[in-house]
N, C-alpha and C. Protein backbone atom coordinates (compact mmCIF):
# COMPACT_ATOMS: atom_id res chain seq x y z
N UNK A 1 -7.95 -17.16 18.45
CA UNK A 1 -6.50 -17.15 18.30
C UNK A 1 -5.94 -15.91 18.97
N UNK A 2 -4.84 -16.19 19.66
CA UNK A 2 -4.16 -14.86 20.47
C UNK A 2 -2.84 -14.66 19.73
N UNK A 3 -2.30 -14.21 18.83
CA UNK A 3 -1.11 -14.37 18.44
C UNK A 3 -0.67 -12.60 18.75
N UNK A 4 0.23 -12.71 19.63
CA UNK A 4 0.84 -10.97 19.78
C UNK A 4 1.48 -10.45 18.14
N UNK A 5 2.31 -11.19 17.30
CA UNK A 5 3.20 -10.81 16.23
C UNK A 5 1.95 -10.18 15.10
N UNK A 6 2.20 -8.92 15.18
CA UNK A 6 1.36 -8.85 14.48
C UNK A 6 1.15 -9.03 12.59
N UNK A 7 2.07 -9.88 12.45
CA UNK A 7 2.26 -10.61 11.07
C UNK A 7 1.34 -11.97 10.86
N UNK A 8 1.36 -12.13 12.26
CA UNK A 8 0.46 -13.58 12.40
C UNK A 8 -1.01 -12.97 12.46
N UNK A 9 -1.34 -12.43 13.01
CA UNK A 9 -2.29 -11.61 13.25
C UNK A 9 -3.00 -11.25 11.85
N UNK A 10 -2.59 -10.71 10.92
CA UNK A 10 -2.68 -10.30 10.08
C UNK A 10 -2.76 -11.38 9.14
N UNK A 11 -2.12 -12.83 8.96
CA UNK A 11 -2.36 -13.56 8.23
C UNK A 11 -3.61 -14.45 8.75
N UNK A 12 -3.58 -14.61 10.00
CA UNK A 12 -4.75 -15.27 10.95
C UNK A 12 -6.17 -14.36 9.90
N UNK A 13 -6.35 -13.25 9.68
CA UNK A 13 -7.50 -12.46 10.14
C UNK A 13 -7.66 -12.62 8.38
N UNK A 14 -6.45 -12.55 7.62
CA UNK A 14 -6.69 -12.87 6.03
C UNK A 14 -7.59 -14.20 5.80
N UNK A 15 -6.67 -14.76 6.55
CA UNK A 15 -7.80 -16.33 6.12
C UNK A 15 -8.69 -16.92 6.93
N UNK A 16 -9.62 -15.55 7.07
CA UNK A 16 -10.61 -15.89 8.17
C UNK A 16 -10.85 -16.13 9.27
N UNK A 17 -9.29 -16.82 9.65
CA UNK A 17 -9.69 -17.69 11.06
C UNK A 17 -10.04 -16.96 12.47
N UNK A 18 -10.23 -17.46 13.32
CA UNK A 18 -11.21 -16.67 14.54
C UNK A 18 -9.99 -15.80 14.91
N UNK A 19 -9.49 -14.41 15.43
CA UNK A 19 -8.82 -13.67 15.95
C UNK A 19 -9.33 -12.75 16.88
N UNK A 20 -8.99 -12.74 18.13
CA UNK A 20 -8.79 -11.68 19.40
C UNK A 20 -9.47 -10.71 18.76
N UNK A 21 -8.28 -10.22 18.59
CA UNK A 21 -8.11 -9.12 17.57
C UNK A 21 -8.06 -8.51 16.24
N UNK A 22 -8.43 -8.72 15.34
CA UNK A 22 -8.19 -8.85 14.19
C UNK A 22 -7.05 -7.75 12.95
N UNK A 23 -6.24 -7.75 12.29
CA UNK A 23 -5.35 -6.76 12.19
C UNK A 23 -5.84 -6.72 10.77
N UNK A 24 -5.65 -5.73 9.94
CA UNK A 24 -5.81 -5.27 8.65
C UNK A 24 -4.45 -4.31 7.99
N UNK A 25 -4.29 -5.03 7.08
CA UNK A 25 -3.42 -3.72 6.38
C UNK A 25 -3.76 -3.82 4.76
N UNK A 26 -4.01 -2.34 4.55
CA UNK A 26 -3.82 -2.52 3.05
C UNK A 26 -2.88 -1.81 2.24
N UNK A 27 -2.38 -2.22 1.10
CA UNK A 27 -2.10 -1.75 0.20
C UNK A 27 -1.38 -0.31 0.57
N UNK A 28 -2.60 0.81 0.41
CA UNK A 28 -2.32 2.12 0.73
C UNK A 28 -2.05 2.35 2.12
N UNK A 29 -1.94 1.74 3.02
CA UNK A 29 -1.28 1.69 4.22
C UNK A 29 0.38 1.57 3.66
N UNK A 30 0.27 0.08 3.23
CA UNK A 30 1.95 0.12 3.02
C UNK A 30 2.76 0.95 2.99
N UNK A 31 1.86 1.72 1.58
CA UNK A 31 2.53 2.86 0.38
C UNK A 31 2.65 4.08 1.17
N UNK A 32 1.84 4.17 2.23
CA UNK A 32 1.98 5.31 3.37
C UNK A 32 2.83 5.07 4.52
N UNK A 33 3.13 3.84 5.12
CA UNK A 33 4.15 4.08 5.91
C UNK A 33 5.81 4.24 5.45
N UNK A 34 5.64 4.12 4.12
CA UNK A 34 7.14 3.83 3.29
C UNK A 34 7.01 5.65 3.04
N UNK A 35 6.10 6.55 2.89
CA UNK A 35 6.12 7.70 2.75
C UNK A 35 5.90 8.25 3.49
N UNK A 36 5.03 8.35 4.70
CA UNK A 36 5.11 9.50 5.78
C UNK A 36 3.96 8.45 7.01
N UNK A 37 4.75 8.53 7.75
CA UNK A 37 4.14 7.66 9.05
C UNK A 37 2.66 7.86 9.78
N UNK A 38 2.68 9.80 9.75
CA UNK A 38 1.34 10.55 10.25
C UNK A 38 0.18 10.53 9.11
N UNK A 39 0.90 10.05 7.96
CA UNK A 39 -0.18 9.83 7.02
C UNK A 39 -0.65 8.53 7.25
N UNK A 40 0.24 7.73 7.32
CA UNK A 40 -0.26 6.39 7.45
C UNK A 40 -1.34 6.63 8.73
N UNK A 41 -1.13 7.43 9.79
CA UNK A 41 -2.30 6.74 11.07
C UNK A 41 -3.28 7.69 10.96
N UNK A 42 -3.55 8.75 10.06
CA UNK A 42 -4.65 9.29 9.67
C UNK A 42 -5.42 8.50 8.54
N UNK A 43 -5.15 7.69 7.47
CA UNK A 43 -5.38 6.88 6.50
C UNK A 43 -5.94 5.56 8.03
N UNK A 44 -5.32 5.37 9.34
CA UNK A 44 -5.92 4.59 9.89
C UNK A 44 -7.34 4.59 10.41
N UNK A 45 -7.02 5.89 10.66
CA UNK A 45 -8.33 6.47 11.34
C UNK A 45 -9.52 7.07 10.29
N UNK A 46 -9.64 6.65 9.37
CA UNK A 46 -10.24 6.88 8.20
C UNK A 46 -10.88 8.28 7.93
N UNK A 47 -9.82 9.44 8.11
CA UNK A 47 -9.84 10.59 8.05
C UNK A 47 -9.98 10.83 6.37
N UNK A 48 -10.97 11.74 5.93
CA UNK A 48 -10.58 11.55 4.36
C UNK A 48 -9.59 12.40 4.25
N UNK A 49 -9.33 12.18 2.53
CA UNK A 49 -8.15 12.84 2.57
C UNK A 49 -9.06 14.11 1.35
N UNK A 50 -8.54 15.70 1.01
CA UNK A 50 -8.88 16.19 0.42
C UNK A 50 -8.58 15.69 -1.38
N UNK A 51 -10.15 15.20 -1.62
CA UNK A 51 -9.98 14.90 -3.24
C UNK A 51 -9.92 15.66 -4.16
N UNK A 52 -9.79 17.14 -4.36
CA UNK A 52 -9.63 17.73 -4.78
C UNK A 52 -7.80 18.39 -4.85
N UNK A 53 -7.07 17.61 -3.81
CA UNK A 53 -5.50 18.15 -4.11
C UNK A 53 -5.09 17.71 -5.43
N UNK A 54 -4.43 18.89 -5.78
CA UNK A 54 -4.05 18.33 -7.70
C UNK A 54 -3.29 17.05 -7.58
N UNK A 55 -2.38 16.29 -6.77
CA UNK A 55 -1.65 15.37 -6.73
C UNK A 55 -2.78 14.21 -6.52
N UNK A 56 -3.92 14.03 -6.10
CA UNK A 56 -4.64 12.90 -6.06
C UNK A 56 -5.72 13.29 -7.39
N UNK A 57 -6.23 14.26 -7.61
CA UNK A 57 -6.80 14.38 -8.80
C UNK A 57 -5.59 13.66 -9.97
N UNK A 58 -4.26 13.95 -9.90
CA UNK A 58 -3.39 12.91 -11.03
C UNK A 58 -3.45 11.84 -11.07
N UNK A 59 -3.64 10.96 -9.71
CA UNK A 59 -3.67 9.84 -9.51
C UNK A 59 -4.91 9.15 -9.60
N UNK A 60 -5.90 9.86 -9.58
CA UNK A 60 -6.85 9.40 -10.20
C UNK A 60 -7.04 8.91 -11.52
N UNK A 61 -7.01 10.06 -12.46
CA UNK A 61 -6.77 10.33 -13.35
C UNK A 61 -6.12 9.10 -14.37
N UNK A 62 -5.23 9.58 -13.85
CA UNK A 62 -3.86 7.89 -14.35
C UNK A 62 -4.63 6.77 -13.75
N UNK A 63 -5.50 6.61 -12.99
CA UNK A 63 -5.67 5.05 -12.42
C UNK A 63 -6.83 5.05 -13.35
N UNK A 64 -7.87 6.12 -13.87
CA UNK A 64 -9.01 5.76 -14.20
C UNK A 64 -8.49 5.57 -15.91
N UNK A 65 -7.36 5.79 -16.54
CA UNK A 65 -7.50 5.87 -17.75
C UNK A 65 -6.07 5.13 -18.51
N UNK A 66 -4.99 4.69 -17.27
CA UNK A 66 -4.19 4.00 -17.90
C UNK A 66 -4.74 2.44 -17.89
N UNK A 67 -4.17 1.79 -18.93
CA UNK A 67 -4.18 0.55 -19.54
C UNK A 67 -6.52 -0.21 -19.07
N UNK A 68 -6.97 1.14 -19.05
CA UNK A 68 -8.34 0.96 -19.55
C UNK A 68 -9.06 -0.01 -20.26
N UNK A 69 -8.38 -0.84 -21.13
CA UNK A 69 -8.81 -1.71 -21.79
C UNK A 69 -8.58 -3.06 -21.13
N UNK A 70 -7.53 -3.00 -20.24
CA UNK A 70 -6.90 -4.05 -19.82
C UNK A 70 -7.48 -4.51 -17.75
N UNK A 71 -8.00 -2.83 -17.72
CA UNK A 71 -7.84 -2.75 -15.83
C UNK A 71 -9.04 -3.94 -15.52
N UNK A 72 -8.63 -4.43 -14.36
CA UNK A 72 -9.83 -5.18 -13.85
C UNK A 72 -10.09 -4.60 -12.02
N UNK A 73 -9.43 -3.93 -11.28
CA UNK A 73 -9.45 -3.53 -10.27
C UNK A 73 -10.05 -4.79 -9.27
N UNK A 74 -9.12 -5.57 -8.98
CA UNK A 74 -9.37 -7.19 -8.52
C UNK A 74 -8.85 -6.99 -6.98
N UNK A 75 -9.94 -7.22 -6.19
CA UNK A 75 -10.48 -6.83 -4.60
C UNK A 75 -10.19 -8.51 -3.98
N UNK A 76 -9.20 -8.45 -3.65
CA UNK A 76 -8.58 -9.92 -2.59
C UNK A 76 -8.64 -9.69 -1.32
N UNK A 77 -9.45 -9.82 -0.16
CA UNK A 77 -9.73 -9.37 0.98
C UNK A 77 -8.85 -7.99 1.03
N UNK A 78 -7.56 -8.23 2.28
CA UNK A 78 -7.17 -6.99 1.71
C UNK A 78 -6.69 -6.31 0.84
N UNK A 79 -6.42 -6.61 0.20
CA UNK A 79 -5.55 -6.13 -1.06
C UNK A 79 -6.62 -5.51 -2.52
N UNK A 80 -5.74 -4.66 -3.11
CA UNK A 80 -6.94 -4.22 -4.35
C UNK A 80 -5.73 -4.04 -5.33
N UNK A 81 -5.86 -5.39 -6.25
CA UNK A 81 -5.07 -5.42 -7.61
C UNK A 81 -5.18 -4.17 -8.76
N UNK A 82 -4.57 -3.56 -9.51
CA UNK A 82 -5.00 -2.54 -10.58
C UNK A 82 -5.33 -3.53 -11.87
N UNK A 83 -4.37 -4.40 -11.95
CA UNK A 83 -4.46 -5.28 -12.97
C UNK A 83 -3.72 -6.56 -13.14
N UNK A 84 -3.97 -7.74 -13.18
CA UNK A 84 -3.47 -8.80 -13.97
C UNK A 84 -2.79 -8.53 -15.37
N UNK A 85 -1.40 -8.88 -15.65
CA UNK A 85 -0.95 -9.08 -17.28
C UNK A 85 -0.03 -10.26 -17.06
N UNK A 86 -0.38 -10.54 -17.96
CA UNK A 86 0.04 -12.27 -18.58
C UNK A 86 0.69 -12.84 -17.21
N UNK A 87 -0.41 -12.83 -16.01
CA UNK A 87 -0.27 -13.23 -15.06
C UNK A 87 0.48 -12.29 -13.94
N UNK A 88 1.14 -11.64 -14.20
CA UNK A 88 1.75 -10.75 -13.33
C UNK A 88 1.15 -9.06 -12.39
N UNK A 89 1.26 -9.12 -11.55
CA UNK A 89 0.56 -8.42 -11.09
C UNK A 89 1.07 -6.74 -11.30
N UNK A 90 0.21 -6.05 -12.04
CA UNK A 90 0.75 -5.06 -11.91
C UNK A 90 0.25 -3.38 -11.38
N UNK A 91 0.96 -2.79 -10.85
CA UNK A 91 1.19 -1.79 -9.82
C UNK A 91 0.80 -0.82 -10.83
N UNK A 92 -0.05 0.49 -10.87
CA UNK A 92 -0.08 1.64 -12.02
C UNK A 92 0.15 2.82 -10.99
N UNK A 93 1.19 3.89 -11.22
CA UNK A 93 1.56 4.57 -10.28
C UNK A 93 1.56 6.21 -11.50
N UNK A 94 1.58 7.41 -10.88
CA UNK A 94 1.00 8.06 -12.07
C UNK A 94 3.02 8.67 -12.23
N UNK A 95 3.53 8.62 -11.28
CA UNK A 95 4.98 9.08 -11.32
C UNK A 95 5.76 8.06 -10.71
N UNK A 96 7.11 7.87 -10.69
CA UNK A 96 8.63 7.17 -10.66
C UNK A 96 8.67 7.82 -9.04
N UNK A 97 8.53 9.20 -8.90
CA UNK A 97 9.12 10.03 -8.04
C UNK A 97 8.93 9.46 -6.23
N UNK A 98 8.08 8.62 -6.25
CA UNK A 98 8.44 7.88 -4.78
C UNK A 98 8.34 6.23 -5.38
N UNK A 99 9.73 5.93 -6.00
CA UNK A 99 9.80 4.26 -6.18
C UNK A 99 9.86 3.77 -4.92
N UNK A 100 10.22 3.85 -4.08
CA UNK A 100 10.40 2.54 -2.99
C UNK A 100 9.09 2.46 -2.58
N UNK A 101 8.30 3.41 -1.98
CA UNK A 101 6.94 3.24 -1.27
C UNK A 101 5.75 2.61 -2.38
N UNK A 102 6.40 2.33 -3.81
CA UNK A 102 4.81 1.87 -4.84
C UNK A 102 5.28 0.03 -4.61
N UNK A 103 7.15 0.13 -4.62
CA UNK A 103 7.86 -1.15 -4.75
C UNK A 103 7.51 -1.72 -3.63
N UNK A 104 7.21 -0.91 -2.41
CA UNK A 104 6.80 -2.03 -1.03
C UNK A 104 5.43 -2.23 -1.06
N UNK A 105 4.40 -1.13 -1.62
CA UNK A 105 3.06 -1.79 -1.99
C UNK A 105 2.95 -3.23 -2.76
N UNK A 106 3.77 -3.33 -3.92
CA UNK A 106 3.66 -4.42 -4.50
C UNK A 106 3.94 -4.92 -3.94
N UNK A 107 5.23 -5.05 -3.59
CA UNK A 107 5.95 -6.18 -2.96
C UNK A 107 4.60 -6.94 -1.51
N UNK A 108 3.62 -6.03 -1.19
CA UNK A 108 3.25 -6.58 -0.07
C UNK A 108 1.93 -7.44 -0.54
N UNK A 109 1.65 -7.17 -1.89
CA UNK A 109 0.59 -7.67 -2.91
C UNK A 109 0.97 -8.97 -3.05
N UNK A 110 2.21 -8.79 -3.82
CA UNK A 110 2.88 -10.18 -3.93
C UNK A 110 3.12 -11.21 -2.78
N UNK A 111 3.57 -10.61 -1.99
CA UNK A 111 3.85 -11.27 -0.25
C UNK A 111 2.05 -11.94 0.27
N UNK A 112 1.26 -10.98 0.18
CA UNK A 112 -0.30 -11.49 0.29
C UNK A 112 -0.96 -12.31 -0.47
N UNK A 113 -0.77 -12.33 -1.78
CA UNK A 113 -1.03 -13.65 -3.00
C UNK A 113 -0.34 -14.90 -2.14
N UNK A 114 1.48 -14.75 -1.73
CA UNK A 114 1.92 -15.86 -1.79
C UNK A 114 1.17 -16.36 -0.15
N UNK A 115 1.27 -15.72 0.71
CA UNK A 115 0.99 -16.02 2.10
C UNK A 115 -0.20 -16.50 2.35
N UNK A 116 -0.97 -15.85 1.51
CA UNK A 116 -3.00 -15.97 1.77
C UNK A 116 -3.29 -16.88 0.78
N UNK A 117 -2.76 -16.52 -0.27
CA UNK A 117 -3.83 -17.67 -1.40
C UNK A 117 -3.02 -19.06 -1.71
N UNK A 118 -1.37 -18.61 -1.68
CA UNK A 118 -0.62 -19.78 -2.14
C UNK A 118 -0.65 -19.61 -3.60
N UNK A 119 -0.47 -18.16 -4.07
CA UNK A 119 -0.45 -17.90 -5.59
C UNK A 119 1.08 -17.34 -5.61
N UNK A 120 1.68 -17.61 -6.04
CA UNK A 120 3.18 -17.21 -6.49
C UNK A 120 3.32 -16.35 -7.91
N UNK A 121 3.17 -15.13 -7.67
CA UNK A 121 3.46 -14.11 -8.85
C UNK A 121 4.60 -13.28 -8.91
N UNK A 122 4.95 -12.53 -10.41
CA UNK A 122 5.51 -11.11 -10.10
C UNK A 122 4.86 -10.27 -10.44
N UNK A 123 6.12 -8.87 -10.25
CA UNK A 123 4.75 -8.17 -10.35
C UNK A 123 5.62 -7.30 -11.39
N UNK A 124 5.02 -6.20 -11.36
CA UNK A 124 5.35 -4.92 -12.80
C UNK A 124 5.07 -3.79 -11.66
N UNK A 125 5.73 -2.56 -11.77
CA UNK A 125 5.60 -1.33 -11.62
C UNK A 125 5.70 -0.50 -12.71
N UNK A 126 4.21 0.03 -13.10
CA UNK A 126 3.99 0.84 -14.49
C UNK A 126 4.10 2.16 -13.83
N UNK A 127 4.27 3.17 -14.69
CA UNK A 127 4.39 4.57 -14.70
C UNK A 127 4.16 4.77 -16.34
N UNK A 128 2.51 4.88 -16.09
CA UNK A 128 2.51 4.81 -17.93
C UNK A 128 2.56 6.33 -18.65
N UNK A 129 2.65 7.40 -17.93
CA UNK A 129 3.10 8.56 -18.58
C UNK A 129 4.01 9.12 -18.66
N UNK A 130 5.34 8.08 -18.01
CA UNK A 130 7.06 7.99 -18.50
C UNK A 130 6.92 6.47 -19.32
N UNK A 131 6.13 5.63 -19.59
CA UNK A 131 6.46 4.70 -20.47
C UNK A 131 7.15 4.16 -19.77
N UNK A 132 7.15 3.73 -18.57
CA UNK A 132 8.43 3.01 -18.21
C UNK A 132 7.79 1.77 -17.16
N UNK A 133 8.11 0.62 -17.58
CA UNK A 133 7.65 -0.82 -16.62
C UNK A 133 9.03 -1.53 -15.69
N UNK A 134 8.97 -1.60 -14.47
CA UNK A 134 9.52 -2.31 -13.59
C UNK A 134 9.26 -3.00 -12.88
N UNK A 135 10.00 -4.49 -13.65
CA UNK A 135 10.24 -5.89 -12.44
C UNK A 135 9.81 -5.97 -11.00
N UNK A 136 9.31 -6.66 -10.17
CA UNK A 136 9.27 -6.62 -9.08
C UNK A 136 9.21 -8.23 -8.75
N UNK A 137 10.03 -8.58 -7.85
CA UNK A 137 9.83 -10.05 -7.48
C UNK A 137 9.74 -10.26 -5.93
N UNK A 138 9.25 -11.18 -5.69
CA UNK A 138 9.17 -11.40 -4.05
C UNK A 138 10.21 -12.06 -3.78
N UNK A 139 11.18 -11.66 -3.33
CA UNK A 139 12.82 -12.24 -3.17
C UNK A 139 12.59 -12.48 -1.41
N UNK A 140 13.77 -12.89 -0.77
CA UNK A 140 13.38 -13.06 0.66
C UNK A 140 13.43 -11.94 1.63
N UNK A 141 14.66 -11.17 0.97
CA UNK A 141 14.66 -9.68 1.32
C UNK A 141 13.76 -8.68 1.35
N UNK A 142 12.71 -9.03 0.04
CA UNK A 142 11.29 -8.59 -0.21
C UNK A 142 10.38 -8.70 1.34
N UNK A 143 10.41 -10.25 1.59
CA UNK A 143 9.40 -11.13 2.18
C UNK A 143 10.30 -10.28 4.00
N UNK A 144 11.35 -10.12 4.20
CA UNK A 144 11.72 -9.53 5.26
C UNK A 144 11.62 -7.85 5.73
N UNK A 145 11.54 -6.79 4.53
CA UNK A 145 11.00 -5.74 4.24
C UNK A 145 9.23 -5.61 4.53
N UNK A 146 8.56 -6.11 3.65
CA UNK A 146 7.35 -6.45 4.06
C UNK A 146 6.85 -6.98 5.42
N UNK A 147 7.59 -8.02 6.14
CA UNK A 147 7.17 -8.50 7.92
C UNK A 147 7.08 -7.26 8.59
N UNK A 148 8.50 -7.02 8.45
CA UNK A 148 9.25 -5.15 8.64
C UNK A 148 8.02 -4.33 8.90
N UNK A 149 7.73 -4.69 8.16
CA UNK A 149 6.46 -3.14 7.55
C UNK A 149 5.55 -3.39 8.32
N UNK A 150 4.96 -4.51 8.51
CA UNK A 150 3.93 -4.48 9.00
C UNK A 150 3.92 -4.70 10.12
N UNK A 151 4.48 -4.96 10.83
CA UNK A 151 4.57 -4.90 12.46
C UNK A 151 4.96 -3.31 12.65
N UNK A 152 5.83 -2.43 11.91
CA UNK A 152 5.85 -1.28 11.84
C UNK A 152 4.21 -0.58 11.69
N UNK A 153 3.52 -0.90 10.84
CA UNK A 153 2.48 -0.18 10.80
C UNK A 153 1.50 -1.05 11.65
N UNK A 154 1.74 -1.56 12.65
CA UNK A 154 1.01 -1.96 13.97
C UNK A 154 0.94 -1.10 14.94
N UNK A 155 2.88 -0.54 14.91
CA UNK A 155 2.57 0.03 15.94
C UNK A 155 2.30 1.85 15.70
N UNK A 156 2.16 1.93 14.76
CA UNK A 156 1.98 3.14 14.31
C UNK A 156 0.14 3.26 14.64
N UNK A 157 -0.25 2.62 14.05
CA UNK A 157 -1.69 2.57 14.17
C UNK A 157 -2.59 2.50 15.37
N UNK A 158 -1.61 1.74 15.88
CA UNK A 158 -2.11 1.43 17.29
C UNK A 158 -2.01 2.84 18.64
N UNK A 159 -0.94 3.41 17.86
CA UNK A 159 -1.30 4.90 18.67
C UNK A 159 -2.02 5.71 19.31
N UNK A 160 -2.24 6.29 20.08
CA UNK A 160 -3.33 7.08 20.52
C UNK A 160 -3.32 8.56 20.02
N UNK A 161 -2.21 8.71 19.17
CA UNK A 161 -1.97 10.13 18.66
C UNK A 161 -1.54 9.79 17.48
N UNK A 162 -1.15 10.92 16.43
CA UNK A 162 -0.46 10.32 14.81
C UNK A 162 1.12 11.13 15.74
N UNK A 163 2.12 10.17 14.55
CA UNK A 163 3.46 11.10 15.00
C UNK A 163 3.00 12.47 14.65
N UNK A 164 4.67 12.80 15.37
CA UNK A 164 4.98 14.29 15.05
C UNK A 164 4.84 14.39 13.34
N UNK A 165 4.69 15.66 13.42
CA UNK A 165 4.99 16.34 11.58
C UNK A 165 6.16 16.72 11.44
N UNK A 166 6.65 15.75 10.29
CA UNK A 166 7.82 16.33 9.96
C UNK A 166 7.71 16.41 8.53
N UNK A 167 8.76 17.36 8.28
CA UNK A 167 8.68 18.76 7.13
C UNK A 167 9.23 17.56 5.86
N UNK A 168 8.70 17.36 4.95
CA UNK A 168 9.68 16.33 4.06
C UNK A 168 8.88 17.27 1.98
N UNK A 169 10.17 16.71 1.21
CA UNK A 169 9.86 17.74 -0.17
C UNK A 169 8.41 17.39 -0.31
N UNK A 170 7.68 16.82 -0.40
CA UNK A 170 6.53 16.69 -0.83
C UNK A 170 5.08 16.59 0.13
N UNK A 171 5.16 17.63 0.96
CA UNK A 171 4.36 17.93 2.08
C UNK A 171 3.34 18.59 1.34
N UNK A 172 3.93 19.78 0.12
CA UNK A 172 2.98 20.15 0.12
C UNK A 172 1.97 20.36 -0.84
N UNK A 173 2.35 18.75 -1.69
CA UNK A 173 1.29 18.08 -2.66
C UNK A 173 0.42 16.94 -1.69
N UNK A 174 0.70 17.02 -0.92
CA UNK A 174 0.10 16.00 0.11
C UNK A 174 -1.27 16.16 0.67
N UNK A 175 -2.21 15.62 0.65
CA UNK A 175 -3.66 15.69 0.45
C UNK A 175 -3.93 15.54 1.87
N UNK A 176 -2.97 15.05 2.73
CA UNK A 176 -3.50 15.56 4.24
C UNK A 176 -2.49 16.54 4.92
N UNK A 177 -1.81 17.90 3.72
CA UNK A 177 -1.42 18.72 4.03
C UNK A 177 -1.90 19.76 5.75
N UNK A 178 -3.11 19.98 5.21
CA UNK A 178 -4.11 20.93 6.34
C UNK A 178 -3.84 20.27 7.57
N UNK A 179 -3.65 18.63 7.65
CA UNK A 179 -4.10 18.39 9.16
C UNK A 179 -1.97 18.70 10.10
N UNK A 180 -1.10 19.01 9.09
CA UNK A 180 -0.30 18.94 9.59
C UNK A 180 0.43 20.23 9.93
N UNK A 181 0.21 21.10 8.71
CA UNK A 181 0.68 22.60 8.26
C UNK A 181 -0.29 23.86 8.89
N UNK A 182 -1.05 23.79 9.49
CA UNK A 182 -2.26 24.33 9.34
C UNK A 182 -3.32 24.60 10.97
């Protein structure tokens, strides 16, 4: 299959079928191009990131110990669920403080259930150490945000360099601080 769009591409390569090229996006791609672009094409290039920055030690943390009883960490080619509840898919994020970039992760969870499997869900965005759960639905605006995205993080990836660095509030909880500041 030759499909240039790389949305097709990407659904081609989900459901196996033969591709040129094959495209991948996951999850933490999303959540990285909705937050910083040079992160996203270092996360491409499978640069690690330092596990020891206190901001991913939190997120650990919160992923290894919220709703524990309940987590199933459910691996759908690309995609990696935190948890199923009463069918709904839900997102565990350890802070509120970047909603749009956890809301386009889901949203692209949800968009990949409906596109790849033909499963129609919603989803939840938890922040379980504000107690606080938010709705998420795959609306069409959703489903046009998400295309968005990912032809965006085509061409980001596809780069031969990461962008420029640019200076933004939370650079410098950022676990690939060094490769930008430094």
């Amino acid at each position: 299959m030759t499909d240039s769009d790389p949305v097709g591409r990407l659904l081609a390569t989900a459901r196996g079928e033969p591709v040129d090229d094959p495209f991948r996006v996951t999850g933490v791609m999303m959540q990285y191009y909705h937050v910083c672009k040079r992160e996203l094409w270092f996360e491409s290039r499978n640069l690690e990131i330092n596990r020891e920055n206190a901001t991913v030690v939190r997120g650990t943390r919160v992923d290894e110990t919220a709703y524990s009883d309940k987590r199933e960490n459910l691996h759908l080619g690309m995609i990696s669920l935190d948890l199923l509840d009463d069918g709904r898919v839900v997102e565990i994020k350890p802070s509120s403080a970047l909603t749009e970039p956890a809301e386009m992760q889901l949203s692209y969870y949800l968009w990949y259930l409906d596109r790849v499997a033909d499963v129609q869900r919603d989803g939840v965005l938890a922040h379980p150490r504000e107690r606080n759960r938010e709705p998420v639905e795959l609306t069409d605006e959703r489903v046009e945000k998400v295309e968005a995205a990912v032809r965006g993080i085509h061409s980001i990836i596809t780069q031969s360099s990461p962008p420029p660095a640019e200076e933004k509030p939370f650079c410098d909880s950022c676990a690939y601080h060094d490769f930008c500041w430094c």
